[in-house]
C-alpha atoms as a PDB file:
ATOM      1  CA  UNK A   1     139.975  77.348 221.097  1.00  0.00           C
ATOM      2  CA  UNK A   2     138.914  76.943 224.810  1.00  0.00           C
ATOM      3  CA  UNK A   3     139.294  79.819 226.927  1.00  0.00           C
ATOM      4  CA  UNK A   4     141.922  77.827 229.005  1.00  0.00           C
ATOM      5  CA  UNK A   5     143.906  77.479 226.014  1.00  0.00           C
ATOM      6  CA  UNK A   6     143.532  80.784 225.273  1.00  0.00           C
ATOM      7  CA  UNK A   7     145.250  81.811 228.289  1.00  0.00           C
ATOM      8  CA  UNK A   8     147.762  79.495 228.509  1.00  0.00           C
ATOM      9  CA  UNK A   9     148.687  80.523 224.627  1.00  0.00           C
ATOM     10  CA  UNK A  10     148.906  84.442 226.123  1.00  0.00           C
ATOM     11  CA  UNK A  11     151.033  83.243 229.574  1.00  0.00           C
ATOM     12  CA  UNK A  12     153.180  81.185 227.522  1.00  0.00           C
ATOM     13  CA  UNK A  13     154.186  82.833 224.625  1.00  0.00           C
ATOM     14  CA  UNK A  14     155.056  85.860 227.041  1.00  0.00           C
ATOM     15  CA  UNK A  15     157.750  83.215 228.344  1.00  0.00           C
ATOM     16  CA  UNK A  16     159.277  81.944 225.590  1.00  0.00           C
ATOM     17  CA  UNK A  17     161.279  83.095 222.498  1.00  0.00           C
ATOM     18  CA  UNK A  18     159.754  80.816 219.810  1.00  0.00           C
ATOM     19  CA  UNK A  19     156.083  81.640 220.595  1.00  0.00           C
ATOM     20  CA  UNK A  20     155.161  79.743 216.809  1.00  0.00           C
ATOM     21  CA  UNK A  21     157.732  77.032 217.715  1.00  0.00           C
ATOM     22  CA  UNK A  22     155.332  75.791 220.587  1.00  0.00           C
ATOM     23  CA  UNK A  23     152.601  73.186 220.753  1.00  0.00           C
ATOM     24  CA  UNK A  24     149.699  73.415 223.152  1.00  0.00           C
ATOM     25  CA  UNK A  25     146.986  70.879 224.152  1.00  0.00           C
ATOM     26  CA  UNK A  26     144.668  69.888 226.646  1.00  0.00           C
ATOM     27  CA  UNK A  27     144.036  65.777 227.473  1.00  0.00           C
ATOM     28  CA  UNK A  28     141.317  64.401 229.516  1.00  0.00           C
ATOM     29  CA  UNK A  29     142.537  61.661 232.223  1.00  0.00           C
ATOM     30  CA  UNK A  30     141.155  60.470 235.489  1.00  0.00           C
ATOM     31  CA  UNK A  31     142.433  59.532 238.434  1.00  0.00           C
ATOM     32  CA  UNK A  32     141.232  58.718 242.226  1.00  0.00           C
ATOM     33  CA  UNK A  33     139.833  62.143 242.294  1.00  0.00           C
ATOM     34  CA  UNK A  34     137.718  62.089 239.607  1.00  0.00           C
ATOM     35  CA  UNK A  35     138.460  63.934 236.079  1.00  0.00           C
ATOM     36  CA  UNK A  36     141.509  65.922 235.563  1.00  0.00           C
ATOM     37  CA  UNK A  37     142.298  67.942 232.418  1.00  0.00           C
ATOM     38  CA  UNK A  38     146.138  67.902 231.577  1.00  0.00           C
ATOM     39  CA  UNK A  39     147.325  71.332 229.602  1.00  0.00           C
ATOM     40  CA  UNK A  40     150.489  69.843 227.739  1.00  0.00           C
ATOM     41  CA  UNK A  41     153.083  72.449 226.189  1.00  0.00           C
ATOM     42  CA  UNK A  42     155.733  71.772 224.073  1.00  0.00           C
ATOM     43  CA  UNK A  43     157.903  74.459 223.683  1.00  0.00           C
ATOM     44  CA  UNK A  44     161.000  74.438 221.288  1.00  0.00           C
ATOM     45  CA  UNK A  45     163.973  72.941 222.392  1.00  0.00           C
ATOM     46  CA  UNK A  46     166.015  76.104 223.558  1.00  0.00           C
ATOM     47  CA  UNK A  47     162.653  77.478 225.526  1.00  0.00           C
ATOM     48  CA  UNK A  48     162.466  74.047 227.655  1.00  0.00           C
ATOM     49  CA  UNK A  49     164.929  75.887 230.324  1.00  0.00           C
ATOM     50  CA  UNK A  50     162.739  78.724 230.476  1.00  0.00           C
ATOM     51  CA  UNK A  51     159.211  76.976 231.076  1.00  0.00           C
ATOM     52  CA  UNK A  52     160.867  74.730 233.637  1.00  0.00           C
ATOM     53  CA  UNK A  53     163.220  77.569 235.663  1.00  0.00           C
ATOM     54  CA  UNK A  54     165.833  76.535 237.944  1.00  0.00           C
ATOM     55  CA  UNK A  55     165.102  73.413 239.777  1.00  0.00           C
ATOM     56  CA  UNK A  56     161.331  73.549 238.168  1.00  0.00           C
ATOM     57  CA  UNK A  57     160.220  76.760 239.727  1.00  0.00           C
ATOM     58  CA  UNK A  58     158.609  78.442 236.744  1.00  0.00           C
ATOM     59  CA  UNK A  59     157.064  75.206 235.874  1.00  0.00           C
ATOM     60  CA  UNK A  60     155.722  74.941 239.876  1.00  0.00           C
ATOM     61  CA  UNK A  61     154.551  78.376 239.555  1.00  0.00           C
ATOM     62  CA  UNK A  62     152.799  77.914 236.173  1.00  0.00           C
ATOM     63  CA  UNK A  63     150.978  74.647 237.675  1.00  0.00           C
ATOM     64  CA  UNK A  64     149.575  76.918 239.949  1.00  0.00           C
ATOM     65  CA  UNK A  65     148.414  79.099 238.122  1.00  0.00           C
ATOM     66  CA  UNK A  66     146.931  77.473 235.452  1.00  0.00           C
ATOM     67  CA  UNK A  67     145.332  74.970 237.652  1.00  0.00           C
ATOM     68  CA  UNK A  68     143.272  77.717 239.085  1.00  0.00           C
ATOM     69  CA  UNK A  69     142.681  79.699 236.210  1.00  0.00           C
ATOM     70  CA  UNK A  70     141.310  76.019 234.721  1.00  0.00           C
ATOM     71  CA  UNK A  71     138.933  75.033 238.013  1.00  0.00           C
ATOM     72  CA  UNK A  72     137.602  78.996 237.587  1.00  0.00           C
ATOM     73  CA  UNK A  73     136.530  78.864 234.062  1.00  0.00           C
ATOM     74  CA  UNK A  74     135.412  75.234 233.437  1.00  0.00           C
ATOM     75  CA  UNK A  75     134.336  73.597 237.482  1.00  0.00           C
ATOM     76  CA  UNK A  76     137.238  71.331 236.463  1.00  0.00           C
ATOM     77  CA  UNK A  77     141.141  70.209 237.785  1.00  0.00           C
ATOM     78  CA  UNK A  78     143.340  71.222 235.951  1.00  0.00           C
ATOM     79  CA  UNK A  79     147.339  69.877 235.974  1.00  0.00           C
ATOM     80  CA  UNK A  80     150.168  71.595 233.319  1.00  0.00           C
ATOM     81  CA  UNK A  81     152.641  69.749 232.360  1.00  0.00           C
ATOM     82  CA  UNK A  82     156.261  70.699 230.469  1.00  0.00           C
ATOM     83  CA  UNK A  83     156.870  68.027 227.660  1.00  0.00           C
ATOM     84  CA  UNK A  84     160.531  68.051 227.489  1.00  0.00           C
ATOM     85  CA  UNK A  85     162.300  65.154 226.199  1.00  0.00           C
ATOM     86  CA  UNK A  86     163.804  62.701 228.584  1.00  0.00           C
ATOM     87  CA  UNK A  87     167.512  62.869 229.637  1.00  0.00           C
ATOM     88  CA  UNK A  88     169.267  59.749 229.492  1.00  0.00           C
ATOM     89  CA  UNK A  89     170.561  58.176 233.116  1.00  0.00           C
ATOM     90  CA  UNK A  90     174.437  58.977 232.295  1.00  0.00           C
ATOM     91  CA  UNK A  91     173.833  62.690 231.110  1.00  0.00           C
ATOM     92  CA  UNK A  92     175.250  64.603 233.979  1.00  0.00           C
ATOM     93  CA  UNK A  93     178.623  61.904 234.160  1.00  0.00           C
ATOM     94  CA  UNK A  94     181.605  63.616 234.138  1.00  0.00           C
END
């Protein structure tokens, strides 16, 4: 296990309930910047709320965060992204 991974794991599990519920990984991508590592968690469904925080402020914060903990310990970008399942377009309809 990378040492990114390794701290995301500690952050993270700190956060949510189901600490052995949630799925962590770390995808290679580029884009017009050059190489970008994506940290994808997937936490259980009743922790997605608590990763992304009212109007996506913990998940803001955490982006932060990680990104610089991931450019200090590898020279590389880093981006985290919450993979929470996709709402359909009528779900807030009254």
């Amino acid at each position: 296990m990378s040492d990114v991974l390794k701290v995301v794991d500690v952050v993270m599990s700190g956060i949510v309930s189901e600490p052995d519920e949630m799925q962590i990984e770390i995808t290679e991508e580029k884009d017009d910047h050059g190489e970008v590592k994506v940290i994808h968690v997937k936490p259980s469904d009743d922790d997605i709320g608590k990763c992304l925080g009212k109007n996506g402020v913990n998940a803001s914060a955490l982006r932060r965060i990680f990104g610089i903990i991931g450019y200090q310990l590898t020279g590389t970008r880093h981006y985290f992204k919450v993979n929470a399942p996709e709402l359909p377009d009528n779900h807030f309809e009254v």
